[in-house]
PDB file of N, CA and C in Angstrom:
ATOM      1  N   UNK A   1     228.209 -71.170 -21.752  1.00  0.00           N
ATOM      2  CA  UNK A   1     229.308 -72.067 -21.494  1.00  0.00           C
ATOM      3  C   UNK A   1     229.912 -71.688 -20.144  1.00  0.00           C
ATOM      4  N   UNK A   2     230.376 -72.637 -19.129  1.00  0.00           N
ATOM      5  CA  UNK A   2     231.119 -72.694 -18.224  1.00  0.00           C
ATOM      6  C   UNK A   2     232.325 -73.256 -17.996  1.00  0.00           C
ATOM      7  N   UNK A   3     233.405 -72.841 -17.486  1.00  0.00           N
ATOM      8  CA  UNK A   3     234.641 -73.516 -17.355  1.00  0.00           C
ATOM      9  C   UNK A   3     235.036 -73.532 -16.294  1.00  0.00           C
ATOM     10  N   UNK A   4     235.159 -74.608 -15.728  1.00  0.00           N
ATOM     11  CA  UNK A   4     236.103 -75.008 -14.200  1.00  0.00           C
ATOM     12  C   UNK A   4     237.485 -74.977 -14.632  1.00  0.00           C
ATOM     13  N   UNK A   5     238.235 -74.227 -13.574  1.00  0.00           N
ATOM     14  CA  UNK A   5     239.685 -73.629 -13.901  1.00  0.00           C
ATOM     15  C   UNK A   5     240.234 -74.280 -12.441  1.00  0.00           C
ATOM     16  N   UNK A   6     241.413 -74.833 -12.246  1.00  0.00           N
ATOM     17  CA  UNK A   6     242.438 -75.318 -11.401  1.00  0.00           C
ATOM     18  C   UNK A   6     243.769 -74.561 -11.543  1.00  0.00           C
ATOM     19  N   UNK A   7     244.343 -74.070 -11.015  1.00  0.00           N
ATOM     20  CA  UNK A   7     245.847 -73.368 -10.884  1.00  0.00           C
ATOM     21  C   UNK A   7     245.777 -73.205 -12.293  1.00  0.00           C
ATOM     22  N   UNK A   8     244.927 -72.055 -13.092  1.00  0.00           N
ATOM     23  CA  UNK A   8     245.021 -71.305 -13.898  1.00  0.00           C
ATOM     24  C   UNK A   8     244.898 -72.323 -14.996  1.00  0.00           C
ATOM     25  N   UNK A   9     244.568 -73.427 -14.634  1.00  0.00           N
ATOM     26  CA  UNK A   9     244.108 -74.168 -16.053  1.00  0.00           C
ATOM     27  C   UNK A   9     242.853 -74.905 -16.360  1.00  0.00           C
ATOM     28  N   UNK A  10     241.980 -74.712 -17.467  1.00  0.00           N
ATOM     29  CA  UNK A  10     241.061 -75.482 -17.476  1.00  0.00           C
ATOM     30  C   UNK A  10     240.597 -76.575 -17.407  1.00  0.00           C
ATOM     31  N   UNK A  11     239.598 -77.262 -16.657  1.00  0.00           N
ATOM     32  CA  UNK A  11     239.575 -78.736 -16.546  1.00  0.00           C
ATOM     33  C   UNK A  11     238.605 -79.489 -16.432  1.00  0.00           C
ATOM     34  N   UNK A  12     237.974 -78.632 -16.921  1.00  0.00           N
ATOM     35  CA  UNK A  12     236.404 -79.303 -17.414  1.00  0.00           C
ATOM     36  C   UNK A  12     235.189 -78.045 -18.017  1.00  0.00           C
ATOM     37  N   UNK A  13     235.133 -77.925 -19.001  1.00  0.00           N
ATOM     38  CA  UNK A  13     233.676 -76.782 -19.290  1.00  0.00           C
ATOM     39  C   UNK A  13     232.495 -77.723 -19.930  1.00  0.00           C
ATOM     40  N   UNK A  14     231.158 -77.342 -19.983  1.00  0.00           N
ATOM     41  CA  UNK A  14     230.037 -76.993 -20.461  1.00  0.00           C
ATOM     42  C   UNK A  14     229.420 -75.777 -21.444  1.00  0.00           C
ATOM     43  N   UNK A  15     229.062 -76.813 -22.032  1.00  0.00           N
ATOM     44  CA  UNK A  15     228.122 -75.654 -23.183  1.00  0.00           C
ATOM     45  C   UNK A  15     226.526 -76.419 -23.431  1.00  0.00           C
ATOM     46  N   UNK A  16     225.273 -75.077 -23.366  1.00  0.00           N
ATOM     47  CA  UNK A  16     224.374 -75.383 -23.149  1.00  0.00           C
ATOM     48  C   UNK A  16     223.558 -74.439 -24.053  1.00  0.00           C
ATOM     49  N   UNK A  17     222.609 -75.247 -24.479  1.00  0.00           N
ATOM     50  CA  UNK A  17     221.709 -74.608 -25.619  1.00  0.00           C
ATOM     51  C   UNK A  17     221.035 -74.469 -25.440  1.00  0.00           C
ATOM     52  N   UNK A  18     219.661 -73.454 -25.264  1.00  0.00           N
ATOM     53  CA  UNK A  18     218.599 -73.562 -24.860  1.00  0.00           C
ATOM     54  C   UNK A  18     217.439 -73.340 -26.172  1.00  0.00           C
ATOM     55  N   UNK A  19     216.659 -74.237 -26.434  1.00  0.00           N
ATOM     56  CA  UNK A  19     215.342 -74.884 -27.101  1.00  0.00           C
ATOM     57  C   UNK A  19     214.012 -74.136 -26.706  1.00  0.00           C
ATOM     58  N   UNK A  20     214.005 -72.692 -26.499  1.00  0.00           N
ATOM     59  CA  UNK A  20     212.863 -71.604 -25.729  1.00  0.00           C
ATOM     60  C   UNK A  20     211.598 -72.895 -26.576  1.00  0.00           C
ATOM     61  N   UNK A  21     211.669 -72.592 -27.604  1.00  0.00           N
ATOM     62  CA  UNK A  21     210.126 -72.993 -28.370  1.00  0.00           C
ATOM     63  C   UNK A  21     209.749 -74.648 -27.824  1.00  0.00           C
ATOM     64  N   UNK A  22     210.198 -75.907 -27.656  1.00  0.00           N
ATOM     65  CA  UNK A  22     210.105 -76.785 -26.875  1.00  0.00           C
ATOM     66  C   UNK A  22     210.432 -77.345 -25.324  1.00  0.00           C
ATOM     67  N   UNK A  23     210.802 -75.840 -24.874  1.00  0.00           N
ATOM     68  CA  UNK A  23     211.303 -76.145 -22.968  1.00  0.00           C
ATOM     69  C   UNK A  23     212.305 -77.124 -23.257  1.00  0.00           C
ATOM     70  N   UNK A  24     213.282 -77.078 -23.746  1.00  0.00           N
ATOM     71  CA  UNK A  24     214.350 -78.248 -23.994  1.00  0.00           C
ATOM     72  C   UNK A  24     216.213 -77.426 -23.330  1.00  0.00           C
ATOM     73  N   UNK A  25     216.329 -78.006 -22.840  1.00  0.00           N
ATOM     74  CA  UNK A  25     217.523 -77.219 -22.609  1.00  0.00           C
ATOM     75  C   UNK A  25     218.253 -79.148 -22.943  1.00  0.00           C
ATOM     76  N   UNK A  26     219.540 -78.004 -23.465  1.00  0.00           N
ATOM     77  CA  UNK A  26     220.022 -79.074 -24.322  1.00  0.00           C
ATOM     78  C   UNK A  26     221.890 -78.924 -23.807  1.00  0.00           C
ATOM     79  N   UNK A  27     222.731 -80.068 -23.289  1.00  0.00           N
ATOM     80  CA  UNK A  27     224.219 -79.850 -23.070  1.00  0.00           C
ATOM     81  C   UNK A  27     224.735 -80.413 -24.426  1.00  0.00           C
ATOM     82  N   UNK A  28     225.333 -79.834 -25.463  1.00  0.00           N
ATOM     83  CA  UNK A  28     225.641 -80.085 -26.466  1.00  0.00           C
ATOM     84  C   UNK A  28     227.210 -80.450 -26.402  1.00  0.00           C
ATOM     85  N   UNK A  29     227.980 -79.933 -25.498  1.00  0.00           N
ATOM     86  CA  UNK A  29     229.267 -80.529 -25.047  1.00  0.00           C
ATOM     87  C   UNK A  29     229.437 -80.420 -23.748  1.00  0.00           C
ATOM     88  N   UNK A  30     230.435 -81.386 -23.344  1.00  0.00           N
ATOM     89  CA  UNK A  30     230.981 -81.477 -21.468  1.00  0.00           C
ATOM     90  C   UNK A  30     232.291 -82.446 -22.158  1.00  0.00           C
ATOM     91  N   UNK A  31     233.088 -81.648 -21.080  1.00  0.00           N
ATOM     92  CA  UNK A  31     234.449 -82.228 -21.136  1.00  0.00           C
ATOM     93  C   UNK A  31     235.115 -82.271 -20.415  1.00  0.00           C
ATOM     94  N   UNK A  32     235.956 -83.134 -19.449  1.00  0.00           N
ATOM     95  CA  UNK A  32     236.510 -82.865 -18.518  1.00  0.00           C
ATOM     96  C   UNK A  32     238.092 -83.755 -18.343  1.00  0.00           C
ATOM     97  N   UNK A  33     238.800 -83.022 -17.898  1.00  0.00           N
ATOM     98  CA  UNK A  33     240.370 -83.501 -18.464  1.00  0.00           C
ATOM     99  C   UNK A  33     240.747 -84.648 -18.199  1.00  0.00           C
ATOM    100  N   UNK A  34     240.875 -85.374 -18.520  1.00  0.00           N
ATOM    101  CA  UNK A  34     241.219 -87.171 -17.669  1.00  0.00           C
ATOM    102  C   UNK A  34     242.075 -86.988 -16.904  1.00  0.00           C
ATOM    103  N   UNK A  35     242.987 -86.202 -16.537  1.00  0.00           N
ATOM    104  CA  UNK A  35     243.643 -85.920 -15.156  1.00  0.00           C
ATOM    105  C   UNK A  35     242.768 -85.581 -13.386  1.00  0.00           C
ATOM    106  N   UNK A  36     241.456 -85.061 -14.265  1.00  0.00           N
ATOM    107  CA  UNK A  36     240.276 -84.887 -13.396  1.00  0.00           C
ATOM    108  C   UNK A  36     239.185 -85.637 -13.348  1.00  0.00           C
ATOM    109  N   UNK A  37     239.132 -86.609 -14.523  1.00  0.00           N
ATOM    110  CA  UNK A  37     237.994 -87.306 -14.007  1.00  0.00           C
ATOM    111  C   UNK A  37     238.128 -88.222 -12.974  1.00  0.00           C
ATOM    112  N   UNK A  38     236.550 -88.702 -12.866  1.00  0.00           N
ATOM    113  CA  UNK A  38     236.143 -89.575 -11.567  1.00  0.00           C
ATOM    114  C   UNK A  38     236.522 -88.647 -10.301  1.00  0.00           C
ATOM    115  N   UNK A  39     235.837 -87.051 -10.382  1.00  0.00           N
ATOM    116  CA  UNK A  39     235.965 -86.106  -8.848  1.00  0.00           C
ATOM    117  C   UNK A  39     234.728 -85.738  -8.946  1.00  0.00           C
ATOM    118  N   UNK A  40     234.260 -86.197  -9.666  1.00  0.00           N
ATOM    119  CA  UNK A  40     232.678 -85.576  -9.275  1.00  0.00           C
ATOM    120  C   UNK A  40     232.768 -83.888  -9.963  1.00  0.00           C
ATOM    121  N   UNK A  41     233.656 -83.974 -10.812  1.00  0.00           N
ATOM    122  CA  UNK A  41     233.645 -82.103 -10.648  1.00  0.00           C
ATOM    123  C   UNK A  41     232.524 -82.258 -12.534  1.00  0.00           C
ATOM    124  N   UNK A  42     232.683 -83.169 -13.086  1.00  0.00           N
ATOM    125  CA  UNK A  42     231.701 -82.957 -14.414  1.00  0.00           C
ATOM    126  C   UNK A  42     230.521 -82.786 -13.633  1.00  0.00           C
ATOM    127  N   UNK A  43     230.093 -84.137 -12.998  1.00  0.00           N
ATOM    128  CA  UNK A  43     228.769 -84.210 -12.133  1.00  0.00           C
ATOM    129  C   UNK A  43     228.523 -82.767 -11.811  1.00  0.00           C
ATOM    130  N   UNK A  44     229.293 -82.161 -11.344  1.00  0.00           N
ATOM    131  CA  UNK A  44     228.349 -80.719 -10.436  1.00  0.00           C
ATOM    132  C   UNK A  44     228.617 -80.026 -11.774  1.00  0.00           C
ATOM    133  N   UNK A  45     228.836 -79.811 -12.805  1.00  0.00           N
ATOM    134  CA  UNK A  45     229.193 -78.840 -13.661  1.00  0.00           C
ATOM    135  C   UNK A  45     228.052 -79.375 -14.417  1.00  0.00           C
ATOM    136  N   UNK A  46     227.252 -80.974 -14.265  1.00  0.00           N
ATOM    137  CA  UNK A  46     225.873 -80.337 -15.240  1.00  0.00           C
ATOM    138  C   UNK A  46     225.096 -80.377 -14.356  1.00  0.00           C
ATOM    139  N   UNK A  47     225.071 -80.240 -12.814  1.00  0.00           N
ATOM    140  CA  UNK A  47     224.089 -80.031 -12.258  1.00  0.00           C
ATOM    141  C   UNK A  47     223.633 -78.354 -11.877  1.00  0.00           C
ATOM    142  N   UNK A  48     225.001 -77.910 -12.393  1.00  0.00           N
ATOM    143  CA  UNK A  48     225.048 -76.392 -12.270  1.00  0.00           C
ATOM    144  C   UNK A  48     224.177 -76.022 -13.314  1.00  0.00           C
ATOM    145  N   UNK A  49     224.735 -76.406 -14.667  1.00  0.00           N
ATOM    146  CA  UNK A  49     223.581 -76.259 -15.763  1.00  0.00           C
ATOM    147  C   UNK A  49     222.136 -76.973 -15.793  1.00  0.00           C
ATOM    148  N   UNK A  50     222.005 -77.970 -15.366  1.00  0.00           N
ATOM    149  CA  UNK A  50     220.833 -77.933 -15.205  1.00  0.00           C
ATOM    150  C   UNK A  50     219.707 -77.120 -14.329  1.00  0.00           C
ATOM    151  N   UNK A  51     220.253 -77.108 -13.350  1.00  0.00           N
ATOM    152  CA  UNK A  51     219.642 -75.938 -12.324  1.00  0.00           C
ATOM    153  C   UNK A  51     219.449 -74.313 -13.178  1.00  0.00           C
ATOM    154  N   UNK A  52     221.036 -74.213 -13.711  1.00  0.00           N
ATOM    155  CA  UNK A  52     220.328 -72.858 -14.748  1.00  0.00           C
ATOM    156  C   UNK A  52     219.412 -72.988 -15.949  1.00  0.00           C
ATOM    157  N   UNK A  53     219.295 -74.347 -16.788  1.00  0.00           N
ATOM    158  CA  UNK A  53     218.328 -74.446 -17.878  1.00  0.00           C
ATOM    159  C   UNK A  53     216.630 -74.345 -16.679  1.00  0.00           C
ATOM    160  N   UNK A  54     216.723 -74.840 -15.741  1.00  0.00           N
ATOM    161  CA  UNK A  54     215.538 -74.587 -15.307  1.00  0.00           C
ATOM    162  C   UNK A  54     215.186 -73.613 -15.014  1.00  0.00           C
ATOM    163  N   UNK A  55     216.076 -72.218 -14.249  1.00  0.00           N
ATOM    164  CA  UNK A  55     215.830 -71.041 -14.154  1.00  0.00           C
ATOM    165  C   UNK A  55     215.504 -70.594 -15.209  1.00  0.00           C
ATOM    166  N   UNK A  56     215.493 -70.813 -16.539  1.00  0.00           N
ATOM    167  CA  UNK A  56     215.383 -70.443 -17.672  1.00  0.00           C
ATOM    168  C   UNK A  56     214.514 -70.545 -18.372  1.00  0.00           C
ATOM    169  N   UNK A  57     213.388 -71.593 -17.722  1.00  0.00           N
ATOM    170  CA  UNK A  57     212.138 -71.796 -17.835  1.00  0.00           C
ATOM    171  C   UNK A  57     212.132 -73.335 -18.849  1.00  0.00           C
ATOM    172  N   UNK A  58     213.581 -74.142 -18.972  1.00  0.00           N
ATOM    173  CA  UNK A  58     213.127 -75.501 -19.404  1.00  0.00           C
ATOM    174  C   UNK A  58     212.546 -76.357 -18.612  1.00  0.00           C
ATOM    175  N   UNK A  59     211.618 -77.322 -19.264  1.00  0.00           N
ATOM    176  CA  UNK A  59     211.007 -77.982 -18.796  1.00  0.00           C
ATOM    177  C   UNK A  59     211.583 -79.834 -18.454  1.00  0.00           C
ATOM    178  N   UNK A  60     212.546 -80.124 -19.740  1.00  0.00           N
ATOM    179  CA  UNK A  60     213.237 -81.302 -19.871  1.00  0.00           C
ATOM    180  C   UNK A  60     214.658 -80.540 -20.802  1.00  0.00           C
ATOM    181  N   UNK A  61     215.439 -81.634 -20.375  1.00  0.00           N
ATOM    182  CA  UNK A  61     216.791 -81.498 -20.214  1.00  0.00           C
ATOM    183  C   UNK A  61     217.484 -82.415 -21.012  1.00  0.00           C
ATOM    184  N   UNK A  62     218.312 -82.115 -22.536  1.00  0.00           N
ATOM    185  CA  UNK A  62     219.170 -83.298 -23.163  1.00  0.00           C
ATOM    186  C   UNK A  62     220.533 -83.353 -23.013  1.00  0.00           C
ATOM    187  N   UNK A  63     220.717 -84.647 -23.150  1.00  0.00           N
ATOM    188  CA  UNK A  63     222.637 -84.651 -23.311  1.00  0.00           C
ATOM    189  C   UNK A  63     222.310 -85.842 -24.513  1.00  0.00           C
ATOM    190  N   UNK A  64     223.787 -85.856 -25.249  1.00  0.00           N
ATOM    191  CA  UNK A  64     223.541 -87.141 -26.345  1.00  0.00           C
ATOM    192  C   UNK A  64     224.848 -87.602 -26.280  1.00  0.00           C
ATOM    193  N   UNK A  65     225.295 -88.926 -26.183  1.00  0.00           N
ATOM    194  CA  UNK A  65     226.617 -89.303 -26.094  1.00  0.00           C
ATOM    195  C   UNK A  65     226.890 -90.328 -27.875  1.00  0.00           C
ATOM    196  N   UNK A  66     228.094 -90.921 -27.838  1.00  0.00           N
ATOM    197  CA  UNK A  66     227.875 -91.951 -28.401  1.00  0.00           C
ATOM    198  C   UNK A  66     227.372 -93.546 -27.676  1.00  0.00           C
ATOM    199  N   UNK A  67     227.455 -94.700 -28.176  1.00  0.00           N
ATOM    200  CA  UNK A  67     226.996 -95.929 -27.379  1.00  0.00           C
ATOM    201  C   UNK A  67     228.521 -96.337 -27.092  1.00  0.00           C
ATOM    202  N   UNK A  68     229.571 -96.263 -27.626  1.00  0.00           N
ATOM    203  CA  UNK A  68     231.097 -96.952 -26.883  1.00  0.00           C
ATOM    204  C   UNK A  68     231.242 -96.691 -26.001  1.00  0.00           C
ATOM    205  N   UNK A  69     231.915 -97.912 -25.654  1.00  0.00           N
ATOM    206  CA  UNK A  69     232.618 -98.689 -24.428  1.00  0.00           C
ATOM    207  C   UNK A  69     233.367 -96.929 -23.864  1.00  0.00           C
ATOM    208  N   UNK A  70     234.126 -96.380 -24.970  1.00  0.00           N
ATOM    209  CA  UNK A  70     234.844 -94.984 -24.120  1.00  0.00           C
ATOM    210  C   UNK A  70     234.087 -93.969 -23.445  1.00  0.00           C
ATOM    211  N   UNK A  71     232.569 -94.122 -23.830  1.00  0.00           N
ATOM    212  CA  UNK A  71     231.966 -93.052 -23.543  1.00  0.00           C
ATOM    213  C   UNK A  71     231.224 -93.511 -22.112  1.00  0.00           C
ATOM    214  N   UNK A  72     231.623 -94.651 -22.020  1.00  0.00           N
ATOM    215  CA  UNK A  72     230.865 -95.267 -20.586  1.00  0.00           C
ATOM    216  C   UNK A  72     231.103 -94.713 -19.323  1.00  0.00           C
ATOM    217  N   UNK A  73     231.881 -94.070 -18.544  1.00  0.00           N
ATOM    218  CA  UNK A  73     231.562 -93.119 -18.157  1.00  0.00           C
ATOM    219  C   UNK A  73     230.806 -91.755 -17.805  1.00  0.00           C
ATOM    220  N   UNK A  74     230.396 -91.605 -19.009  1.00  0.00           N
ATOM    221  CA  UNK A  74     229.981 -90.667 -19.450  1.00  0.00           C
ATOM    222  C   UNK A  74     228.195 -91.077 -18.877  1.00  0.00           C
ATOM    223  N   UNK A  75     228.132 -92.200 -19.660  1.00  0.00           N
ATOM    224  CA  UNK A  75     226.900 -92.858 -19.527  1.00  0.00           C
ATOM    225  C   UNK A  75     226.274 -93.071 -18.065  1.00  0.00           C
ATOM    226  N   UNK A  76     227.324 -93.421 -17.192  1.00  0.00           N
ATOM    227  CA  UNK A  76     227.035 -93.789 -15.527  1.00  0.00           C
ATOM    228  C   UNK A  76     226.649 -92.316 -15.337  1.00  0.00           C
ATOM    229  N   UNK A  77     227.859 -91.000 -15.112  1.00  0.00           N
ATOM    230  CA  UNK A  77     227.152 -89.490 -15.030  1.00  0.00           C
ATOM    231  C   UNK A  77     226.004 -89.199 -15.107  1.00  0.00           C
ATOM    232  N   UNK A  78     225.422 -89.362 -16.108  1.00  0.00           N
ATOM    233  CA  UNK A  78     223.649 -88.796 -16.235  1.00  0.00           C
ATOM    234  C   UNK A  78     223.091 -90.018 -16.103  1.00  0.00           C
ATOM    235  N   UNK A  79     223.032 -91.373 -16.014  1.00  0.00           N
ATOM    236  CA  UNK A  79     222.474 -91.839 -15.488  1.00  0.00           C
ATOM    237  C   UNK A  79     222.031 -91.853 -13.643  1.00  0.00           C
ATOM    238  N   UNK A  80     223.974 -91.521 -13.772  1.00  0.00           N
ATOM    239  CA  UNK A  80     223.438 -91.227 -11.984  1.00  0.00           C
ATOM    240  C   UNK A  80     222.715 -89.740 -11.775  1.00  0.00           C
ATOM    241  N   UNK A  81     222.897 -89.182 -12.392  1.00  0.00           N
ATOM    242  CA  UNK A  81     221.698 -87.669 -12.203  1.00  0.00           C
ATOM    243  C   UNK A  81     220.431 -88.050 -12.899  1.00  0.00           C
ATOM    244  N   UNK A  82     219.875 -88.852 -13.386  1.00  0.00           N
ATOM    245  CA  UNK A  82     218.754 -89.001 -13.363  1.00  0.00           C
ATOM    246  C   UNK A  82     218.287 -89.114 -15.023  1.00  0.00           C
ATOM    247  N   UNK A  83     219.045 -88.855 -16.036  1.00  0.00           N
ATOM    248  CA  UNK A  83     218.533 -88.768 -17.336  1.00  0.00           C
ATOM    249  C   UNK A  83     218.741 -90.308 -17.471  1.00  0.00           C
ATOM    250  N   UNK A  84     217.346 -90.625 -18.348  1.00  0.00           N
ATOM    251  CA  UNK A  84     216.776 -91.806 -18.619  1.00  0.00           C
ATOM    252  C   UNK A  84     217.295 -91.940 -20.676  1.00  0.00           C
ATOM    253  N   UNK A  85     217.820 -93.017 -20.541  1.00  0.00           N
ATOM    254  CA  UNK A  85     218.348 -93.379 -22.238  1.00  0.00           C
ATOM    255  C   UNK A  85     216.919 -93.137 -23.250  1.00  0.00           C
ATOM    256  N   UNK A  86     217.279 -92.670 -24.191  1.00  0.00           N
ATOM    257  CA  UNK A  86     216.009 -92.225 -25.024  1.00  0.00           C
ATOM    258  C   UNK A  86     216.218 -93.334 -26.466  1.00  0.00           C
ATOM    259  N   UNK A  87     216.006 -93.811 -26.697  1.00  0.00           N
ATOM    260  CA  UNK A  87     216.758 -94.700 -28.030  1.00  0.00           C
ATOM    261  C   UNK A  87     215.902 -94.137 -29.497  1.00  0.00           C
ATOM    262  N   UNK A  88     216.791 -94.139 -30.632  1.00  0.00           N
ATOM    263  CA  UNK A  88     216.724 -93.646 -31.172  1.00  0.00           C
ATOM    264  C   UNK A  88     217.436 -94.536 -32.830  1.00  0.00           C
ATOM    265  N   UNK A  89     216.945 -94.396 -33.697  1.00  0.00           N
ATOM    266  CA  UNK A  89     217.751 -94.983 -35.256  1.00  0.00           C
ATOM    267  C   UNK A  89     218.356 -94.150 -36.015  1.00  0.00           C
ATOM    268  N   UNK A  90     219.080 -93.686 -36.681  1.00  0.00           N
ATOM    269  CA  UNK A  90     220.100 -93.078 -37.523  1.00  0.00           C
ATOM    270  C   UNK A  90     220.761 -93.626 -38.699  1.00  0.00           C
ATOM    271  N   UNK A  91     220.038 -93.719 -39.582  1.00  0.00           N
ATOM    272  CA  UNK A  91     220.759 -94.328 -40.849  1.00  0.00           C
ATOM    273  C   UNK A  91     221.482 -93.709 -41.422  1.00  0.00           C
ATOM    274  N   UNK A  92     222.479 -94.132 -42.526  1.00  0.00           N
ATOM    275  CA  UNK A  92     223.126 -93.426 -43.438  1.00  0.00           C
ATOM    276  C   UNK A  92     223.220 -94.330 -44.521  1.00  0.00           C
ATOM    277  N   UNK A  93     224.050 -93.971 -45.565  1.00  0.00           N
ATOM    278  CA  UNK A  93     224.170 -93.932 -47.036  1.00  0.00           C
ATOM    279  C   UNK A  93     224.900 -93.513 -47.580  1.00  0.00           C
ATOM    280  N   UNK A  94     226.318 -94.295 -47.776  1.00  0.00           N
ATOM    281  CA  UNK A  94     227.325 -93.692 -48.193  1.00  0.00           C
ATOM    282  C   UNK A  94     227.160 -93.742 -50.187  1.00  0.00           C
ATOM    283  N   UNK A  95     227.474 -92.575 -50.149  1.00  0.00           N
ATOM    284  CA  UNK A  95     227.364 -91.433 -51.775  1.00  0.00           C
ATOM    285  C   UNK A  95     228.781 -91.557 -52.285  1.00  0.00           C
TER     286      UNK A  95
END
């Protein structure tokens, strides 16, 4: 995990998992304070991690968002770094 700190306060971290047995390096959270977004400072905070999942010997790289409208942001970010939408089904069954 990494944390970007501003006048002693946090304002955006990363946490990153690494998948040794499938070369998968995986960002399982990113967060960054809405006082700070749109600075580009998430952008370099997973390009920081990505650059370290590769030192690390991954080969491909995940993030997973939800599909809402709130997370759209989110969505432009790794699209503009380069991760391609993977689609996927998820059912449930409420018990």
């Amino acid at each position: 995990m990494w944390v970007v700190i501003d006048s002693s306060s946090a304002v955006c971290f990363v946490a990153v998992k690494l998948h040794s047995q499938n070369s998968l390096g995986e960002i399982y959270m990113i967060a960054v304070d809405p006082d700070y977004q749109s600075r580009g400072i998430g952008s370099a905070l997973v390009e920081f991690a990505l650059d370290w999942m590769k030192a690390a010997g991954m080969s491909v790289a995940m993030v997973e968002t939800r599909g809402d409208p709130g997370h759209s942001p989110a969505h432009c970010t790794y699209e503009k770094l380069g991760f391609g939408l993977f689609l996927t089904a998820r059912y449930f069954k409420k018990l």
